[in-house]
Every structure is written in C-alpha cells, then in structure tokens.
N, C-alpha and C. Protein backbone atom coordinates (compact mmCIF):
# COMPACT_ATOMS: atom_id res chain seq x y z
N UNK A 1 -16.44 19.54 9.27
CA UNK A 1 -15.81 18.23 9.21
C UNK A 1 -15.37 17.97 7.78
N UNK A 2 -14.29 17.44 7.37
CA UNK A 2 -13.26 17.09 5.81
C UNK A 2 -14.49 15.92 5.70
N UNK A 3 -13.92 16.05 4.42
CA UNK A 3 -14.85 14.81 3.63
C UNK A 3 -13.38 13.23 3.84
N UNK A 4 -12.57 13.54 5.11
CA UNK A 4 -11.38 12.04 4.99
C UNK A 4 -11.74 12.25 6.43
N UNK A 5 -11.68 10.96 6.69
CA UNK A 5 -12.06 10.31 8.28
C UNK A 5 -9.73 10.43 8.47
N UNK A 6 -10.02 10.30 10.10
CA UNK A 6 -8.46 10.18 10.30
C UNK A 6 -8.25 8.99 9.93
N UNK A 7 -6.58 8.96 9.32
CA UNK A 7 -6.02 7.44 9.28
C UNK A 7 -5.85 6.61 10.56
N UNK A 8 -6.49 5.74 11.16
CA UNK A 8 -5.53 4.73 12.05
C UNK A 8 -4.72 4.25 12.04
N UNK A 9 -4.28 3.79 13.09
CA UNK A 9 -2.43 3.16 12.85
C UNK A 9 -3.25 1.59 11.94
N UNK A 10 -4.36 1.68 12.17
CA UNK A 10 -4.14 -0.03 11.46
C UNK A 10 -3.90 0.28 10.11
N UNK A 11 -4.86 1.68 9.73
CA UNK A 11 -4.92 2.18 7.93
C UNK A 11 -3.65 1.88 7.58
N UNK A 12 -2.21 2.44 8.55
CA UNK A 12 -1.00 2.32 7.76
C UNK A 12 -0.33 0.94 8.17
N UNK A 13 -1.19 0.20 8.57
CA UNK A 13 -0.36 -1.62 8.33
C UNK A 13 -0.79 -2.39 7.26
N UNK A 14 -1.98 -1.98 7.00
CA UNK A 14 -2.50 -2.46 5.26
C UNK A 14 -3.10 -1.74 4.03
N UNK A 15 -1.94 -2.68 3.35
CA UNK A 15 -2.52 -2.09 2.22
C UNK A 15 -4.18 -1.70 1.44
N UNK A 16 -4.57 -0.80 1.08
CA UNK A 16 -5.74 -0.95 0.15
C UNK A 16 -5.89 -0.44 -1.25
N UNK A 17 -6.11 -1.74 -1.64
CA UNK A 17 -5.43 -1.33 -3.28
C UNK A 17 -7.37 -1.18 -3.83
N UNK A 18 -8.63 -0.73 -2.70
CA UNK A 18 -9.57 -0.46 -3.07
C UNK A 18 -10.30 1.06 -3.98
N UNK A 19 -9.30 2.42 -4.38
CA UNK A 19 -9.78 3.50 -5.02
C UNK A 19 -8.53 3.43 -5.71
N UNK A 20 -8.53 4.30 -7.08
CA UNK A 20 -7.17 4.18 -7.43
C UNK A 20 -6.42 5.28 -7.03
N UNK A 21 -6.91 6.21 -6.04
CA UNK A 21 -6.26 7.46 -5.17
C UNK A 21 -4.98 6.73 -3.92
N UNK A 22 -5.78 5.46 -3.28
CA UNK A 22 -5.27 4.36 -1.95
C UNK A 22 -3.89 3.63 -2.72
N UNK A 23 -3.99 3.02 -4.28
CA UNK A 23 -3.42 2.63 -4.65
C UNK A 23 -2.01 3.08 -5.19
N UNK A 24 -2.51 4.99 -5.87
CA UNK A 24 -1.39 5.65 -6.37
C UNK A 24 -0.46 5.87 -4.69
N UNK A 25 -1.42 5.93 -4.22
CA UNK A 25 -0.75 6.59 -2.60
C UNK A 25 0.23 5.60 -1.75
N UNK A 26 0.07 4.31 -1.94
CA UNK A 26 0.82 3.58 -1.72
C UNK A 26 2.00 3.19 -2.19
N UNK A 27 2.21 3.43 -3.97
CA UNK A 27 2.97 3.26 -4.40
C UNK A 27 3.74 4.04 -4.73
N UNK A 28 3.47 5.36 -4.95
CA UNK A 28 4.67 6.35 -4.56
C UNK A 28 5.15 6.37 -2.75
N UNK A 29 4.67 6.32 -1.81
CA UNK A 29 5.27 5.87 -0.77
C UNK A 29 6.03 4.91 -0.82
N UNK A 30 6.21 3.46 -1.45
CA UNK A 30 7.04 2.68 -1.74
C UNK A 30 8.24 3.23 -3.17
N UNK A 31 7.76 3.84 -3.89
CA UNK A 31 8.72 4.10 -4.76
C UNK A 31 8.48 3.40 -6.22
N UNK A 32 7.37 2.73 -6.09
CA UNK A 32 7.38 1.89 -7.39
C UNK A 32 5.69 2.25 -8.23
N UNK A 33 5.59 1.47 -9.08
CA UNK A 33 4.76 1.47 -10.02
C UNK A 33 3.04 1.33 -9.21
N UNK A 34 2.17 1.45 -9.36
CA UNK A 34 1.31 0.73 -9.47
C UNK A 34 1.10 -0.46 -9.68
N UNK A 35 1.31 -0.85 -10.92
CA UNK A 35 1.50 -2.39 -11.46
C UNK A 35 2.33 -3.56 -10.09
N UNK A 36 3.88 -2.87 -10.08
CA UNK A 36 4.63 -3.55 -9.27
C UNK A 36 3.95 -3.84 -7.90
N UNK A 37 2.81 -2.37 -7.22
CA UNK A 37 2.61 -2.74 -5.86
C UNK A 37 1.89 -4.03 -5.97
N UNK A 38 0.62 -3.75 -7.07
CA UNK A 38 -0.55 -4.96 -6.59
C UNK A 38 0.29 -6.38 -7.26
N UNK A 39 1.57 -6.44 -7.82
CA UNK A 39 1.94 -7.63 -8.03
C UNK A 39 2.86 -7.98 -6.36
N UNK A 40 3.42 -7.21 -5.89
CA UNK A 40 4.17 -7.49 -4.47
C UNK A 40 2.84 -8.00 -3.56
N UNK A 41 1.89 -7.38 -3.47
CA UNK A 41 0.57 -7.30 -2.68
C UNK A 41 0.08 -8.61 -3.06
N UNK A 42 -0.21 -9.01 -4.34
CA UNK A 42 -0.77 -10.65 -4.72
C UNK A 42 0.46 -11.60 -4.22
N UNK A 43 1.98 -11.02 -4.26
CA UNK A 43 2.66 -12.59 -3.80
C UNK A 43 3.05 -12.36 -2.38
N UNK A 44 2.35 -11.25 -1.40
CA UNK A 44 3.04 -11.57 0.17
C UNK A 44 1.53 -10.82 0.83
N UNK A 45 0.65 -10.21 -0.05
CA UNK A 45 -0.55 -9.94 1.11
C UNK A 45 -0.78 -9.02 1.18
N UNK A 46 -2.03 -8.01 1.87
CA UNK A 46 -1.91 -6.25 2.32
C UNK A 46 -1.05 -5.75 3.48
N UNK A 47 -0.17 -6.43 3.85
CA UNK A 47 0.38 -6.03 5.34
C UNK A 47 1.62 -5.34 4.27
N UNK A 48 1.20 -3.60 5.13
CA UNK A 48 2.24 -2.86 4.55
C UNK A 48 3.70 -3.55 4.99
N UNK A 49 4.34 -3.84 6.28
CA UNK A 49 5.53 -4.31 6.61
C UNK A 49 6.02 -5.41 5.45
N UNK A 50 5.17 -6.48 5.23
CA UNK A 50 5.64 -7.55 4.38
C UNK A 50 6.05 -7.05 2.91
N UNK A 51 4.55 -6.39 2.17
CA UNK A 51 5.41 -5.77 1.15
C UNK A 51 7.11 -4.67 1.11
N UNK A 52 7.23 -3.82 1.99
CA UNK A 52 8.35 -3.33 2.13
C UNK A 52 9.34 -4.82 2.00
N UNK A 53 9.42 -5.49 3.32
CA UNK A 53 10.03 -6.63 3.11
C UNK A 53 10.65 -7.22 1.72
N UNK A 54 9.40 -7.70 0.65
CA UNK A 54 9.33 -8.26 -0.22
C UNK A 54 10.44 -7.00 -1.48
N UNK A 55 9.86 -5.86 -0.91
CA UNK A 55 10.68 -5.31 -1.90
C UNK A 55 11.76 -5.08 -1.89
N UNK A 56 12.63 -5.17 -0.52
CA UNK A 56 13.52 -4.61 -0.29
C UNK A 56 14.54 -6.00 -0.77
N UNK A 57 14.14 -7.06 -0.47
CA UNK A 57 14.60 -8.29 -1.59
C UNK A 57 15.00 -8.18 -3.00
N UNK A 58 13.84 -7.63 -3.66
CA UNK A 58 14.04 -7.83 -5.12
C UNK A 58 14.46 -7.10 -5.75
C-alpha cells in the first residue's frame, strides 16, 4: 500500500492550502503563485470551482 490514500472527487472541489506540497499543487494547476492562490482562496473560499471563477476575472 503507497504512503497517498486515493484522491476523491470531493479532494478535487476543495482547496487545501494545509502542507506546502497541497498548496504548491494547487497552484501550478491554476497557473499562478502560491501567494496569489491563498489570496484568491481568502477572498472567495476553498471551493476549487469558485477560485478558477475568481481568477478567470482578474
């Protein structure tokens, strides 16, 4: 057995900005910084859909 449990579909509806492995991983999937995710993440939430949203705005 891997030392990573499988992702669930819920893993990929929110964000977790809890290891900084979850955090880099999110934000190269979006395309942006670190910095930029957990500032998109503080003004719309962990729901991966909303941040896309938010970014695709600004």
């Amino acid at each position: 057995m891997s030392g990573y449990p499988r992702k669930s579909g819920l893993d990929r509806k929110l964000i977790s900005l809890c290891g900084p492995h979850e955090a880099r991983g999110w934000a190269e999937a979006f395309g942006i910084s670190e910095t930029q995710l957990r500032a998109a993440v503080a003004a719309v939430g962990y729901s991966a859909e909303k941040v896309r949203e938010y970014l695709r705005k600004r």
